[in-house]
N, C-alpha and C. Protein backbone atom coordinates (compact mmCIF):
# COMPACT_ATOMS: atom_id res chain seq x y z
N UNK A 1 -14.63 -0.25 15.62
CA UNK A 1 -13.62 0.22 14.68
C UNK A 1 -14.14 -0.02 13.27
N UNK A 2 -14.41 1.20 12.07
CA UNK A 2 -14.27 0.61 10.82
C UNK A 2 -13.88 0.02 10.67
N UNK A 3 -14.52 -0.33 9.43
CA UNK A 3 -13.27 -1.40 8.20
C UNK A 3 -12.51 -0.73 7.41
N UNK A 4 -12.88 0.50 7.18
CA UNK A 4 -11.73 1.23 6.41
C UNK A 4 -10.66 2.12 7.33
N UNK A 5 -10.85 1.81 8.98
CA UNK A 5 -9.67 2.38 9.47
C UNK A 5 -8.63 1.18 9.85
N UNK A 6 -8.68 -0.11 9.67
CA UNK A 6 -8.29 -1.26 9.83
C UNK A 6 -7.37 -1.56 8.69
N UNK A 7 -7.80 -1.23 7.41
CA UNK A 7 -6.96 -1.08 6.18
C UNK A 7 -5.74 0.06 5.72
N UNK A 8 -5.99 1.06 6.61
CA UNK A 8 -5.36 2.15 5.90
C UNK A 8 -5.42 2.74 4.97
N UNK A 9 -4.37 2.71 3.87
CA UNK A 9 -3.93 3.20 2.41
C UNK A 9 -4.17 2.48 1.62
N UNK A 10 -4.28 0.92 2.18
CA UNK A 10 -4.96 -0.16 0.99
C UNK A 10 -6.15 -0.73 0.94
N UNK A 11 -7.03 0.68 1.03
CA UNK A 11 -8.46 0.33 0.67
C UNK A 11 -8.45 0.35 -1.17
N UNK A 12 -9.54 0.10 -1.45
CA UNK A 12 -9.79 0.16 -2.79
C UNK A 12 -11.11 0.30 -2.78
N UNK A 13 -11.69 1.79 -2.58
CA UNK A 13 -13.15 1.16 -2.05
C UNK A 13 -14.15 2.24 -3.45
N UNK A 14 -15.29 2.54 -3.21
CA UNK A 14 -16.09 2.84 -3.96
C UNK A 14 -15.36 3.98 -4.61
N UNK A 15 -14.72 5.01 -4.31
CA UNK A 15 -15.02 5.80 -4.59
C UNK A 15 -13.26 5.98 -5.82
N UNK A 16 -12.69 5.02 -5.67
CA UNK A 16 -11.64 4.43 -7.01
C UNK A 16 -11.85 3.44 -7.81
N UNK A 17 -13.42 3.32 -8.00
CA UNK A 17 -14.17 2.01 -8.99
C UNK A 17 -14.92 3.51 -10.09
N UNK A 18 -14.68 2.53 -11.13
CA UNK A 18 -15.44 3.31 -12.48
C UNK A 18 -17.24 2.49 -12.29
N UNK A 19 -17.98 3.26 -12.36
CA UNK A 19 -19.15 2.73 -12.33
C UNK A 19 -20.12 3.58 -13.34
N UNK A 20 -20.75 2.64 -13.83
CA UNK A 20 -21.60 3.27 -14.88
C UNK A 20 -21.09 2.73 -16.70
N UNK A 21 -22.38 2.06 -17.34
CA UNK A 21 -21.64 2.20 -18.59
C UNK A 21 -20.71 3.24 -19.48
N UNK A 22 -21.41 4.57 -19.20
CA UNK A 22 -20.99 5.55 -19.93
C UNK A 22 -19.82 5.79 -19.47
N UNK A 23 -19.05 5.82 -17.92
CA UNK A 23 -17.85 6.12 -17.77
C UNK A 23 -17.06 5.03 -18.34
N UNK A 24 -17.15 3.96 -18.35
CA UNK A 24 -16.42 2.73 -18.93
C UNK A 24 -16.10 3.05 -20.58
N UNK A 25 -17.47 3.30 -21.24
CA UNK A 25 -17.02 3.67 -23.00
C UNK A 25 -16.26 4.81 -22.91
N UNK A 26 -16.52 5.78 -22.11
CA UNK A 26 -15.45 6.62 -22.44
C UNK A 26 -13.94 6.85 -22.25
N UNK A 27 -13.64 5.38 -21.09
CA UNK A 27 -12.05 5.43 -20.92
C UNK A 27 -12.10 4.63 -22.13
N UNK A 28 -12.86 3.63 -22.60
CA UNK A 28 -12.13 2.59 -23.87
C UNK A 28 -12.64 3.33 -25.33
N UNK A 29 -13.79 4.21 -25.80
CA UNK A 29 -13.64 4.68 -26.67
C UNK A 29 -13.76 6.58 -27.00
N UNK A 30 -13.35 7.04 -25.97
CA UNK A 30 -13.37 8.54 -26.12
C UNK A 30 -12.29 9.43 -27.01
N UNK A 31 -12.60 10.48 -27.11
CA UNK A 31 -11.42 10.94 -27.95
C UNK A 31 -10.43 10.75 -27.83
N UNK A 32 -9.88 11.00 -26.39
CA UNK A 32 -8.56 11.51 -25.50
C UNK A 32 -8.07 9.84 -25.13
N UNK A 33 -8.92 9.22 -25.37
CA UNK A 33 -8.43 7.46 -24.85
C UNK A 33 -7.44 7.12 -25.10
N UNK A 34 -6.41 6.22 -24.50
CA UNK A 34 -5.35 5.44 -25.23
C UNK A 34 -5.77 4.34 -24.48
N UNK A 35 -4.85 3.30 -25.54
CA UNK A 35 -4.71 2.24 -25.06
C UNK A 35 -3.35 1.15 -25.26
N UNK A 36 -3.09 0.35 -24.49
CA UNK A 36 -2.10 -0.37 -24.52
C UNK A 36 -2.40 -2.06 -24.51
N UNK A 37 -1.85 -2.46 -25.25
CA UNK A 37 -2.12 -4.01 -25.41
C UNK A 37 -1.06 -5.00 -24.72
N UNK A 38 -1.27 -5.85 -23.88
CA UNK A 38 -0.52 -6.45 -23.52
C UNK A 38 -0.67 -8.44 -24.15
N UNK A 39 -0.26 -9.11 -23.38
CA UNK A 39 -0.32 -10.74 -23.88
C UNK A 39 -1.77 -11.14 -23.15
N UNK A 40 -2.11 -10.58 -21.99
CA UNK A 40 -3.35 -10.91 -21.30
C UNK A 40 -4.00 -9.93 -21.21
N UNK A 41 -3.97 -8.70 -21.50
CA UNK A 41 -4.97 -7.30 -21.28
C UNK A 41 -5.08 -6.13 -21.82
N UNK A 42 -5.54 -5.57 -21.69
CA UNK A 42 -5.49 -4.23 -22.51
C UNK A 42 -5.87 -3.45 -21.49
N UNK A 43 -5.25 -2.27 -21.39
CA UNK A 43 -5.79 -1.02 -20.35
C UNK A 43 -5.83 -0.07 -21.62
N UNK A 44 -7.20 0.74 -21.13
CA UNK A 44 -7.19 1.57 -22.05
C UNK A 44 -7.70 2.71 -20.65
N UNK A 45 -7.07 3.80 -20.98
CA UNK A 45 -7.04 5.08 -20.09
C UNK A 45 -7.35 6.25 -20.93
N UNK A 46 -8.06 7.16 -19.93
CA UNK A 46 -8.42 8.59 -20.57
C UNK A 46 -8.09 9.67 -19.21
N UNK A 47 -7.28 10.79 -19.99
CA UNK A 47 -6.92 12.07 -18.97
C UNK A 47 -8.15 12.36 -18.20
N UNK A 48 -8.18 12.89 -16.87
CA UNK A 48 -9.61 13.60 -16.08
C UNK A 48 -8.98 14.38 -15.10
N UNK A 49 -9.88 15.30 -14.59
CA UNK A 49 -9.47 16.71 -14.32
C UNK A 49 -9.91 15.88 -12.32
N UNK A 50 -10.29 14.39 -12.56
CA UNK A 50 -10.29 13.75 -10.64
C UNK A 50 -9.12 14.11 -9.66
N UNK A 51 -9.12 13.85 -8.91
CA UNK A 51 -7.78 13.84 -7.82
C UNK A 51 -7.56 12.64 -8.09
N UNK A 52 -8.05 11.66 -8.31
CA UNK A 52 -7.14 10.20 -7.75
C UNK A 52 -7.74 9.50 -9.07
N UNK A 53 -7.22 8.38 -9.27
CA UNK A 53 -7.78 7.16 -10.86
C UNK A 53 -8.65 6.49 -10.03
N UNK A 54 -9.49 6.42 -11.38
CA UNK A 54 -11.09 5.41 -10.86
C UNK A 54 -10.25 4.02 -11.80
N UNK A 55 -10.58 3.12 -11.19
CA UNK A 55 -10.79 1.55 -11.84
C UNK A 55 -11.76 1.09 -12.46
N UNK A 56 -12.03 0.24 -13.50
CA UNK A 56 -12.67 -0.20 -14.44
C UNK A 56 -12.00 -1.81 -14.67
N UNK A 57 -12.61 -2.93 -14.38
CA UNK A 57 -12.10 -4.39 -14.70
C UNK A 57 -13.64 -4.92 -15.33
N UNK A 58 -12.95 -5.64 -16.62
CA UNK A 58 -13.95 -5.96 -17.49
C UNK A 58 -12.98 -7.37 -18.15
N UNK A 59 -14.10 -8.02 -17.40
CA UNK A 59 -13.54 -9.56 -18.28
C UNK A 59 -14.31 -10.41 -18.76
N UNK A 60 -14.14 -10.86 -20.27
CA UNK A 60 -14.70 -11.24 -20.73
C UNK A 60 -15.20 -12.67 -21.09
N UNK A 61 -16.23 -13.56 -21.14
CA UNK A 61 -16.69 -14.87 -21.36
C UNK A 61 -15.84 -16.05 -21.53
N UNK A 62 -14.96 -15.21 -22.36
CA UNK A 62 -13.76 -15.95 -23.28
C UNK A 62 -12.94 -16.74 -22.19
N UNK A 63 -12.92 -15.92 -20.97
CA UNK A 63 -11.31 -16.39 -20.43
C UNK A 63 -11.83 -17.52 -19.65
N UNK A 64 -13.06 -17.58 -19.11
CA UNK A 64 -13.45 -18.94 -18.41
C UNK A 64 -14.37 -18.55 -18.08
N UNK A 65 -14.96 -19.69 -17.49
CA UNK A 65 -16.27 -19.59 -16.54
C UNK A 65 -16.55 -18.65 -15.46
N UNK A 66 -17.63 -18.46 -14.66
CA UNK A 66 -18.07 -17.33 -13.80
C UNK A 66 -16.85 -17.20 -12.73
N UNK A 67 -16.91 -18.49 -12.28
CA UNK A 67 -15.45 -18.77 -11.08
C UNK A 67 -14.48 -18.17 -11.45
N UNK A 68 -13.58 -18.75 -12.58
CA UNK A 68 -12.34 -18.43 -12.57
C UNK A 68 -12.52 -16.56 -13.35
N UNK A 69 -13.56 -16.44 -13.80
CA UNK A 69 -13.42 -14.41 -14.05
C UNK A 69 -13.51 -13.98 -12.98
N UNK A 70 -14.70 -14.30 -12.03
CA UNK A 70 -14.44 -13.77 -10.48
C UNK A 70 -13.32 -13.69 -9.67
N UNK A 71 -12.73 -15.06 -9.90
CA UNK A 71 -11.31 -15.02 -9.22
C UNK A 71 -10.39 -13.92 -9.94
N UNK A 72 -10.72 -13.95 -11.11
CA UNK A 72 -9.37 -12.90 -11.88
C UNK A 72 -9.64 -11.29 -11.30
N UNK A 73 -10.66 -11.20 -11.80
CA UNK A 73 -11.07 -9.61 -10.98
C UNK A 73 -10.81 -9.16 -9.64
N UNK A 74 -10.65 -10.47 -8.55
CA UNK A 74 -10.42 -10.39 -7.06
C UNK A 74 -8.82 -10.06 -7.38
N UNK A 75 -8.23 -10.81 -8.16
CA UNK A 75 -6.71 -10.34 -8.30
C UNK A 75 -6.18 -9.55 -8.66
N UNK A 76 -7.02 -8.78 -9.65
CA UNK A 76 -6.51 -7.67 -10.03
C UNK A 76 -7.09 -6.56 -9.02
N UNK A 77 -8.05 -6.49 -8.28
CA UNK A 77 -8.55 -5.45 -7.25
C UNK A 77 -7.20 -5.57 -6.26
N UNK A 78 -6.59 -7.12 -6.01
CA UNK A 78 -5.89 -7.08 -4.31
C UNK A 78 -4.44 -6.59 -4.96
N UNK A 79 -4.27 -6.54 -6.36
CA UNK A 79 -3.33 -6.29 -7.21
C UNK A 79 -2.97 -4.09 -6.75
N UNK A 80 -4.45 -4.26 -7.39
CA UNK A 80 -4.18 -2.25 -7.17
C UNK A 80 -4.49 -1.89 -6.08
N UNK A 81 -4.88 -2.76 -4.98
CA UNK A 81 -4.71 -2.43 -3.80
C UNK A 81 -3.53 -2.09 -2.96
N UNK A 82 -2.85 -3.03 -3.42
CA UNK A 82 -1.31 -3.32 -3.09
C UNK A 82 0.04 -2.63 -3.43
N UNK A 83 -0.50 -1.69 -4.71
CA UNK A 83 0.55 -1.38 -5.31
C UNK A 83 0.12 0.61 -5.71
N UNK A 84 -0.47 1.13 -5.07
CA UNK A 84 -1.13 2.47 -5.35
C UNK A 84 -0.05 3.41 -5.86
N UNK A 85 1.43 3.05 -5.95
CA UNK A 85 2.52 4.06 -6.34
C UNK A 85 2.05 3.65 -7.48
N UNK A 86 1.82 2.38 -8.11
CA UNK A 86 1.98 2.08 -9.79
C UNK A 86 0.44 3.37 -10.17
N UNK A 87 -0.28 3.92 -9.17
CA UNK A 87 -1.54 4.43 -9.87
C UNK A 87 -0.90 5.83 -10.74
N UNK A 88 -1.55 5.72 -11.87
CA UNK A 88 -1.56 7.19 -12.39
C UNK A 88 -2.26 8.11 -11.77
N UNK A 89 -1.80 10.22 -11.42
CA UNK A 89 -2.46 11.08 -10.60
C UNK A 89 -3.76 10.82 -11.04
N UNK A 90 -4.02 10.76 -12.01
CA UNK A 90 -5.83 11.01 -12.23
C UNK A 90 -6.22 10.31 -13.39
N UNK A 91 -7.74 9.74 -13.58
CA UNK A 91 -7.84 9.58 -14.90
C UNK A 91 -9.03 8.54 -14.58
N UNK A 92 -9.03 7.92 -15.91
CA UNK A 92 -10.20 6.80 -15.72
C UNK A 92 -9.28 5.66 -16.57
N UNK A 93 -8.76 4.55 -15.45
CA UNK A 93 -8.66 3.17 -16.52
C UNK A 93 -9.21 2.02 -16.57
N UNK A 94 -9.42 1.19 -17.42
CA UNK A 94 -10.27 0.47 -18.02
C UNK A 94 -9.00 -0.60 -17.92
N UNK A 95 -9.33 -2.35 -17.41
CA UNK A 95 -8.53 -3.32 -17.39
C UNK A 95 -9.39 -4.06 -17.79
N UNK A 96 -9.27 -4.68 -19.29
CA UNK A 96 -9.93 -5.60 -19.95
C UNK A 96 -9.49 -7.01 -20.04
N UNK A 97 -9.64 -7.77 -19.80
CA UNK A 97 -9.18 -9.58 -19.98
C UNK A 97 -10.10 -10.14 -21.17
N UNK A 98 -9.89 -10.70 -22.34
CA UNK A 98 -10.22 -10.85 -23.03
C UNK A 98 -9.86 -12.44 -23.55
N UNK A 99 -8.74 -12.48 -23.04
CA UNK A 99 -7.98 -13.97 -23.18
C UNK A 99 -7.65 -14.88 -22.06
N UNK A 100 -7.86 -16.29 -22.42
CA UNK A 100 -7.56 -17.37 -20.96
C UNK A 100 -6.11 -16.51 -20.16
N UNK A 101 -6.09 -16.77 -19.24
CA UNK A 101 -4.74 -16.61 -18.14
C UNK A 101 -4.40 -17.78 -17.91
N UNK A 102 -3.27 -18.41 -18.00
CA UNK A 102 -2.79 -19.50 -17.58
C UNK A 102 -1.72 -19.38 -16.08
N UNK A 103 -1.36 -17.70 -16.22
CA UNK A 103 -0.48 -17.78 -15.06
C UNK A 103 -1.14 -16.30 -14.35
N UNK A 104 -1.79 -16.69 -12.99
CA UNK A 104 -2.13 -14.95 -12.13
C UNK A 104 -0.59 -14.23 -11.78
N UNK A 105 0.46 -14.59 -11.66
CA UNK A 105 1.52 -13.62 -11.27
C UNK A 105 1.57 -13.09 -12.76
N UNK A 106 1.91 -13.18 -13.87
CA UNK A 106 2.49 -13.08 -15.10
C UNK A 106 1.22 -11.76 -15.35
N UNK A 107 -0.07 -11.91 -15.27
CA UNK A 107 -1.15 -11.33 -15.81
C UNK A 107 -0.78 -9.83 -14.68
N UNK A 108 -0.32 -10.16 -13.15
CA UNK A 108 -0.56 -8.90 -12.57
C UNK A 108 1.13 -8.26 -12.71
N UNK A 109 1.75 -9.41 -13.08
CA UNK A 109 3.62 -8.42 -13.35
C UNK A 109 3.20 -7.60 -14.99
N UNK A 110 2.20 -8.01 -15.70
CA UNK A 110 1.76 -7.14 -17.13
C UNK A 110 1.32 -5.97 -16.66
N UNK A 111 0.57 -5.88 -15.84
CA UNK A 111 -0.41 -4.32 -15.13
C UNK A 111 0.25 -3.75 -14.75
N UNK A 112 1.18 -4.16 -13.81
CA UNK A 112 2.33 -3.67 -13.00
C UNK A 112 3.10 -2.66 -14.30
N UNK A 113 3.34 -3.51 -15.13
CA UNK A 113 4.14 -2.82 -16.23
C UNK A 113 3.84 -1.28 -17.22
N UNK A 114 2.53 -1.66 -17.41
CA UNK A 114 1.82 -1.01 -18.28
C UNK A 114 1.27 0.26 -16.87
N UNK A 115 0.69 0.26 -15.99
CA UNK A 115 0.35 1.05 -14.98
C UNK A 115 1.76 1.84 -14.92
N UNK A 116 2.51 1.41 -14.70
CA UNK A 116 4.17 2.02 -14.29
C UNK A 116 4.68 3.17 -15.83
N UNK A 117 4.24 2.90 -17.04
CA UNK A 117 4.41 3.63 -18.09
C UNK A 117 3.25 4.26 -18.65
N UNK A 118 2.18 4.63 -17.86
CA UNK A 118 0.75 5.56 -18.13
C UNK A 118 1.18 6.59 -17.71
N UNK A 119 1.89 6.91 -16.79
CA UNK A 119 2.87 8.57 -16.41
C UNK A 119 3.70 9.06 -17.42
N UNK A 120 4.51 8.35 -18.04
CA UNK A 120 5.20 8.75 -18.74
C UNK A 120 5.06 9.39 -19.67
């Protein structure tokens, strides 16, 4: 049996990851970009003509050591794994951490938030 027939609907696998520098600058600095600032993150998104949103998690030095950014990125992957209604139809977004997290529910009820008003 796969591993991706074992998961279902909550894969998150290659092919909803942003890869490549150039796709990354262009969800955070392209024409069409927006972005939204939150207390722990910033998503910055750009319109695309894809079927489904690619992911982009970028965290930075600042928030801690190798461990605890690794851990943050695992949370935010099992985060949009979990929650694929919050995805926008298409696009490229960019989830930046830039600042310590003191609380992982608080950081993924922010995404939750901001993901939920990228349709609008």
């Amino acid at each position: 049996m796969s591993r991706s027939s074992t998961r279902g609907d909550r894969s998150f696998g290659r092919s909803h990851r942003l890869k490549g520098r150039n796709n990354f600058l262009e969800a955070v600095r392209g024409e069409e970009s927006s972005k939204v600032q939150g207390e722990y993150c910033s998503i910055s998104f750009t319109g695309s003509q894809e079927s489904s949103a690619k992911f982009g998690i970028s965290v930075s030095r600042k928030v801690g050591v190798a461990v605890k950014r690794n851990r943050l990125k695992r949370v935010i992957r099992e985060f949009l794994r979990n929650n694929k209604s919050l995805w926008p139809k298409g696009g490229r977004i960019v989830i930046s951490l830039s600042n310590p997290v003191d609380d992982e529910n608080s950081l993924t009820t922010e995404i939750g938030e901001i993901l939920s008003g990228i349709d609008e």
